[in-house]
Protein backbone atom coordinates (compact mmCIF):
# COMPACT_ATOMS: atom_id res chain seq x y z
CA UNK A 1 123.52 17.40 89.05
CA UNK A 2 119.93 16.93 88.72
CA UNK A 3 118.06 15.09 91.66
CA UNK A 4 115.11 14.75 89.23
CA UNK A 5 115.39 15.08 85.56
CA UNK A 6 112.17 16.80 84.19
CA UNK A 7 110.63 14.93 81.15
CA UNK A 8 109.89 17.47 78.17
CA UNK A 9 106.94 19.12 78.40
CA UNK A 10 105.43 21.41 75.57
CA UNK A 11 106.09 24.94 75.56
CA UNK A 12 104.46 27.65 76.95
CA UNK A 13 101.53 28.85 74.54
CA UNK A 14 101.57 32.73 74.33
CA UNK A 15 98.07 33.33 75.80
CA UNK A 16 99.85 32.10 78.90
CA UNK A 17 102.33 34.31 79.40
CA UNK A 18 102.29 37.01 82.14
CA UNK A 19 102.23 40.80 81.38
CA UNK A 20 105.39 42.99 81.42
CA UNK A 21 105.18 45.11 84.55
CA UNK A 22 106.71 47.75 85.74
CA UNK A 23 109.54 47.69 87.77
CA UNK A 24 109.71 49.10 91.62
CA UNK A 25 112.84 47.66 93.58
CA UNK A 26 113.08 47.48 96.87
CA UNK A 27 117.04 47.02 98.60
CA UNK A 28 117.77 46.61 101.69
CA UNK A 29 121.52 47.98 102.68
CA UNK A 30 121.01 48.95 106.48
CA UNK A 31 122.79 46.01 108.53
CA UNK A 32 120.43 46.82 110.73
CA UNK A 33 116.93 45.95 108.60
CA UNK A 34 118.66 42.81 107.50
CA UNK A 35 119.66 42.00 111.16
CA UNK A 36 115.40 42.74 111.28
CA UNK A 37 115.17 40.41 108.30
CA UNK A 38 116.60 37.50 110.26
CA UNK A 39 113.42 35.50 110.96
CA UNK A 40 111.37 32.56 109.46
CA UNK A 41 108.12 34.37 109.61
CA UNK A 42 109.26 37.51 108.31
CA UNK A 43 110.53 36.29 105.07
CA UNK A 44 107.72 33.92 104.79
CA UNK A 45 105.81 37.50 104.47
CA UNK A 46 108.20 38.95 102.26
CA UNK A 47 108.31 35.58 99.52
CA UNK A 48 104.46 35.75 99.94
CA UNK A 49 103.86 39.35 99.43
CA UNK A 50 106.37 40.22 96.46
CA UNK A 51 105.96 36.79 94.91
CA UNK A 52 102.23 37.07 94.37
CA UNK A 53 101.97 41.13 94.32
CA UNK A 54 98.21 40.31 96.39
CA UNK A 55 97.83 41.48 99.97
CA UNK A 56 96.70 39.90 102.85
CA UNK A 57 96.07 40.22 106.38
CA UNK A 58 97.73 39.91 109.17
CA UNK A 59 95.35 36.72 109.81
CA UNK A 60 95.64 35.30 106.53
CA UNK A 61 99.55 35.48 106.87
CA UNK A 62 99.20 34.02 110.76
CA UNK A 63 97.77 31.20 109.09
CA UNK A 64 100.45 29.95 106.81
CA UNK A 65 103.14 30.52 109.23
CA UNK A 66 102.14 28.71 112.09
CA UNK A 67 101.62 32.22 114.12
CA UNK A 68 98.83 34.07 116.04
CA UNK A 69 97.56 37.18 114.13
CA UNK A 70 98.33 39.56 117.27
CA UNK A 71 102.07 37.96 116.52
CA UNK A 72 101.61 38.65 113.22
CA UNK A 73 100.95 42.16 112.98
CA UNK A 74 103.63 42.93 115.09
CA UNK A 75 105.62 41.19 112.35
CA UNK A 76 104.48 43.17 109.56
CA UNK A 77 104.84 46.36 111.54
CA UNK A 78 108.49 45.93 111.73
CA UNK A 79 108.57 45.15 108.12
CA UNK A 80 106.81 48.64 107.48
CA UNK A 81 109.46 50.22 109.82
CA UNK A 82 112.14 49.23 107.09
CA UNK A 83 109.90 50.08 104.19
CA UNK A 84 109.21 46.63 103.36
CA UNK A 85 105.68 45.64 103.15
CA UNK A 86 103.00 48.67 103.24
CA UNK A 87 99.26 48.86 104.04
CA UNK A 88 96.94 48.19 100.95
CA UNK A 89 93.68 49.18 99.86
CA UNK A 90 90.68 47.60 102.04
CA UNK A 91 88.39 45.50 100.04
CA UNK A 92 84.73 44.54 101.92
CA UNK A 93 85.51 44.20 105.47
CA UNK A 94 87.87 46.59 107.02
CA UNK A 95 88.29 45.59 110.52
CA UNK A 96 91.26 44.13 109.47
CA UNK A 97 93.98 46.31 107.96
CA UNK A 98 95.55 44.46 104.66
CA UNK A 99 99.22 44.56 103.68
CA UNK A 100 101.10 44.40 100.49
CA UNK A 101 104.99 44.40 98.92
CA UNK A 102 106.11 48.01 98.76
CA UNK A 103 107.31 46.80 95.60
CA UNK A 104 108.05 44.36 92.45
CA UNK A 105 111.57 43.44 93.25
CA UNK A 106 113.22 42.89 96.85
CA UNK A 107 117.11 42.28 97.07
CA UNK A 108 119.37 42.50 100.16
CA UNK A 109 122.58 43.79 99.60
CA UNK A 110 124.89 44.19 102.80
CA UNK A 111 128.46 45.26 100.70
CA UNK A 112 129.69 41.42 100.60
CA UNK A 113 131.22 41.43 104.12
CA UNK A 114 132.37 38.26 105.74
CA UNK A 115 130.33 38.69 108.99
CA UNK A 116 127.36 40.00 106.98
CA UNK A 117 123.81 39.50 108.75
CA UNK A 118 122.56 38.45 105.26
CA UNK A 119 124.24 34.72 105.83
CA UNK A 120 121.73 34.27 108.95
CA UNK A 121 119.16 35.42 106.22
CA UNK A 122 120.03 32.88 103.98
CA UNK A 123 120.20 29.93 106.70
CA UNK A 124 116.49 31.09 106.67
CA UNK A 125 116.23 30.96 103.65
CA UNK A 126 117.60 27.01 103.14
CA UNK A 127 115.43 25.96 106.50
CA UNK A 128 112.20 27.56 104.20
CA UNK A 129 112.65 25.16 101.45
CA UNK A 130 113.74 21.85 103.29
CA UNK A 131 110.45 22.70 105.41
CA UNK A 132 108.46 23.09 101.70
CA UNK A 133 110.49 19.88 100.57
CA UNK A 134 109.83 17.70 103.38
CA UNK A 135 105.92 18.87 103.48
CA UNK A 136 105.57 17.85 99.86
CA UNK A 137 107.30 14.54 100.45
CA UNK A 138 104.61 14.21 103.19
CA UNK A 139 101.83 14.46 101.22
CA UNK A 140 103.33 12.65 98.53
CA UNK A 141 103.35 9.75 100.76
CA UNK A 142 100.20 9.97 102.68
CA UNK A 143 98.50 9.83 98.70
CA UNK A 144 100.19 6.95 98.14
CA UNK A 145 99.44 5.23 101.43
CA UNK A 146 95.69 6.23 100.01
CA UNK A 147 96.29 4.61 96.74
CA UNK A 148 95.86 8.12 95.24
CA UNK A 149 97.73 8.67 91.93
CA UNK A 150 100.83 11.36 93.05
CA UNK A 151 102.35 13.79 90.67
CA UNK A 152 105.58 12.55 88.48
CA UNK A 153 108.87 13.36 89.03
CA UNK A 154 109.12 16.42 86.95
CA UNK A 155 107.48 18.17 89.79
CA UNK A 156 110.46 18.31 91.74
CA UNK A 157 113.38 19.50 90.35
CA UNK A 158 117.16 20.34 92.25
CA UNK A 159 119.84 21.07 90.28
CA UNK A 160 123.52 22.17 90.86
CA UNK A 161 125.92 23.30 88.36
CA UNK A 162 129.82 24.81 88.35
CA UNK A 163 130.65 27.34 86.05
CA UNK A 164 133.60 29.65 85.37
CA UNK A 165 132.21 33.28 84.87
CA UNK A 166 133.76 36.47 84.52
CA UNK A 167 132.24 39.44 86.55
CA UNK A 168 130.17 40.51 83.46
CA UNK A 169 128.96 37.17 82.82
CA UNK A 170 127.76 36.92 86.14
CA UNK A 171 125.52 40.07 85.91
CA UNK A 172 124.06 39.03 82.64
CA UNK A 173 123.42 35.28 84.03
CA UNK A 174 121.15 37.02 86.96
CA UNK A 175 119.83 39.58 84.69
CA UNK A 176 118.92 36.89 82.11
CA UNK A 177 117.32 34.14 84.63
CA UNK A 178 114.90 37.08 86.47
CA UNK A 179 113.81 38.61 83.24
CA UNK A 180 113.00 34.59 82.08
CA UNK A 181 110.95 34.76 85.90
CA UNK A 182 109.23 37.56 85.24
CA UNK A 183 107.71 35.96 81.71
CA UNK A 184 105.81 33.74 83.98
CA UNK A 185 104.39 35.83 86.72
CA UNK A 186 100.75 35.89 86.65
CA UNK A 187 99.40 39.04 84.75
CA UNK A 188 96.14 39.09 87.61
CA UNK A 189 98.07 37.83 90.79
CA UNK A 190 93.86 37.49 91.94
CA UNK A 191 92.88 34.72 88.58
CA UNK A 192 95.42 31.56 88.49
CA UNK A 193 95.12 30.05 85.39
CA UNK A 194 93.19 26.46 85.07
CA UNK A 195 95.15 23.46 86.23
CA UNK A 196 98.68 25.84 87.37
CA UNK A 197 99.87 24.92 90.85
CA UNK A 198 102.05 27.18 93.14
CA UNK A 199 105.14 26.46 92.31
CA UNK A 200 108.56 27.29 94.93
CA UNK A 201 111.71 28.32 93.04
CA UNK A 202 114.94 29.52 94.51
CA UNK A 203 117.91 30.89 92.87
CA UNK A 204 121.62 31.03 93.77
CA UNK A 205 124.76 32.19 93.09
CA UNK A 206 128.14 31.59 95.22
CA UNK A 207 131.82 31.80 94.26
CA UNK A 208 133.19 28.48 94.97
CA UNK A 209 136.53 29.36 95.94
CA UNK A 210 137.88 25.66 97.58
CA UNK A 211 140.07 25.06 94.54
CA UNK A 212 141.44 26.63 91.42
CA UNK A 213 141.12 24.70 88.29
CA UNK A 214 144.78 23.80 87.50
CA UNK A 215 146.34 25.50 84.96
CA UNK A 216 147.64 23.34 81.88
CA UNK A 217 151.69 23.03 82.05
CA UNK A 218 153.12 24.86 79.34
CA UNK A 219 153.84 22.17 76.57
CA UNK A 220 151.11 19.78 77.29
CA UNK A 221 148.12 19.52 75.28
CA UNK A 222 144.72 21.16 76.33
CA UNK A 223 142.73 18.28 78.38
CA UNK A 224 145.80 16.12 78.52
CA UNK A 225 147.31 15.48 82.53
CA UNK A 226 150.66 16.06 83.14
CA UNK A 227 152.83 12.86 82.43
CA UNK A 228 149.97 11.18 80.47
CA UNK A 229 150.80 9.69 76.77
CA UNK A 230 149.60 11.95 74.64
């Protein structure tokens, strides 16, 4: 299910694709750091910092989340507690102390238990993107309102699909949709390319246990129900 189908657009042309780096993963297993993890502004840091591999400061961060920078830092110091987010290089003016990912990658993985503190992660998570959703929509309308031209509807895409995949199959899915990520990261996080706007994406992955798929009756045709001419 698609809630907007993207119209075809040309592919992308080589010079724009992003450079192959390499690889430092950063997983979280301690319930206790993803108990830590279990705040709006904190992975607000954590999708800015890995996603665009640039640091920031504590202000600059304070700024997009709606925070003070005193708040902030104290933020970002908890994040270094867990190994996180690190202090980068100072560029210019060093009153203010700069932080970066303390890696490429970031994954939480808690061991799949029922009460695992990663669910209040993910709530998190969901309230991130309807807050991006609804301030796009917004904007969208206050352009409008301005008789402004707005972007089509291949700008926002949702889309939800069922499949049936063996354990394997559900390894090589994620392996196969980050590595197709990754060919689009920019290669200098610091030089966005011409006309490319920051895109949100967000990826997931849940067994949907509420039903099995009924198995056919032995004797009847494949695709045929159960008492139905053949």
């Amino acid at each position: 299910m698609n809630a907007e189908t993207p119209t075809a657009e040309p592919p992308v042309p080589p010079a724009t694709k992003r450079r192959q780096r390499p690889e430092k993963k950063v997983e979280i297993t301690d319930p206790k750091a993803i108990r830590a993890l279990a705040h709006a502004a904190r992975l607000e840091v954590i999708s800015e910092l890995y996603s665009t591999q640039v640091s920031r400061t504590a202000t600059e961060l304070a700024a997009q989340t709606g925070l003070t920078p005193s708040a902030m830092s104290y933020h970002l110091r908890a994040l270094q507690k867990w190994g996180i987010v690190v202090p980068a290089a100072t560029a210019g003016d060093a009153r203010e102390r700069r932080w970066k990912a303390a890696g490429t990658d970031f994954t939480i993985n808690s061991g799949g238990g029922v009460a695992s503190p990663e669910f209040a992660v993910l709530d998190l998570e969901l309230d991130a993107y309807r807050r991006r959703v609804s301030a796009y929509a917004k904007t969208r309308d206050e352009q409008r309102q301005r008789g402004e031209a707005v972007d089509g509807p291949s700008s926002v895409v949702l889309a939800s699909n069922l499949l049936y995949l063996t354990p394997d199959q559900r390894a090589e899915l994620n392996n196969r949709l980050f590595d197709l990520l990754r060919d689009y990261e920019l290669e200098d996080p610091d030089h966005v390319p011409e006309g490319a706007e920051r895109m949100a994406t967000m990826w997931s992955l849940i067994p949907d246990d509420r039903g099995k798929a009924p198995a056919n009756p032995a004797g009847s045709p494949s695709g045929t129900p159960p008492g139905s001419p053949a």
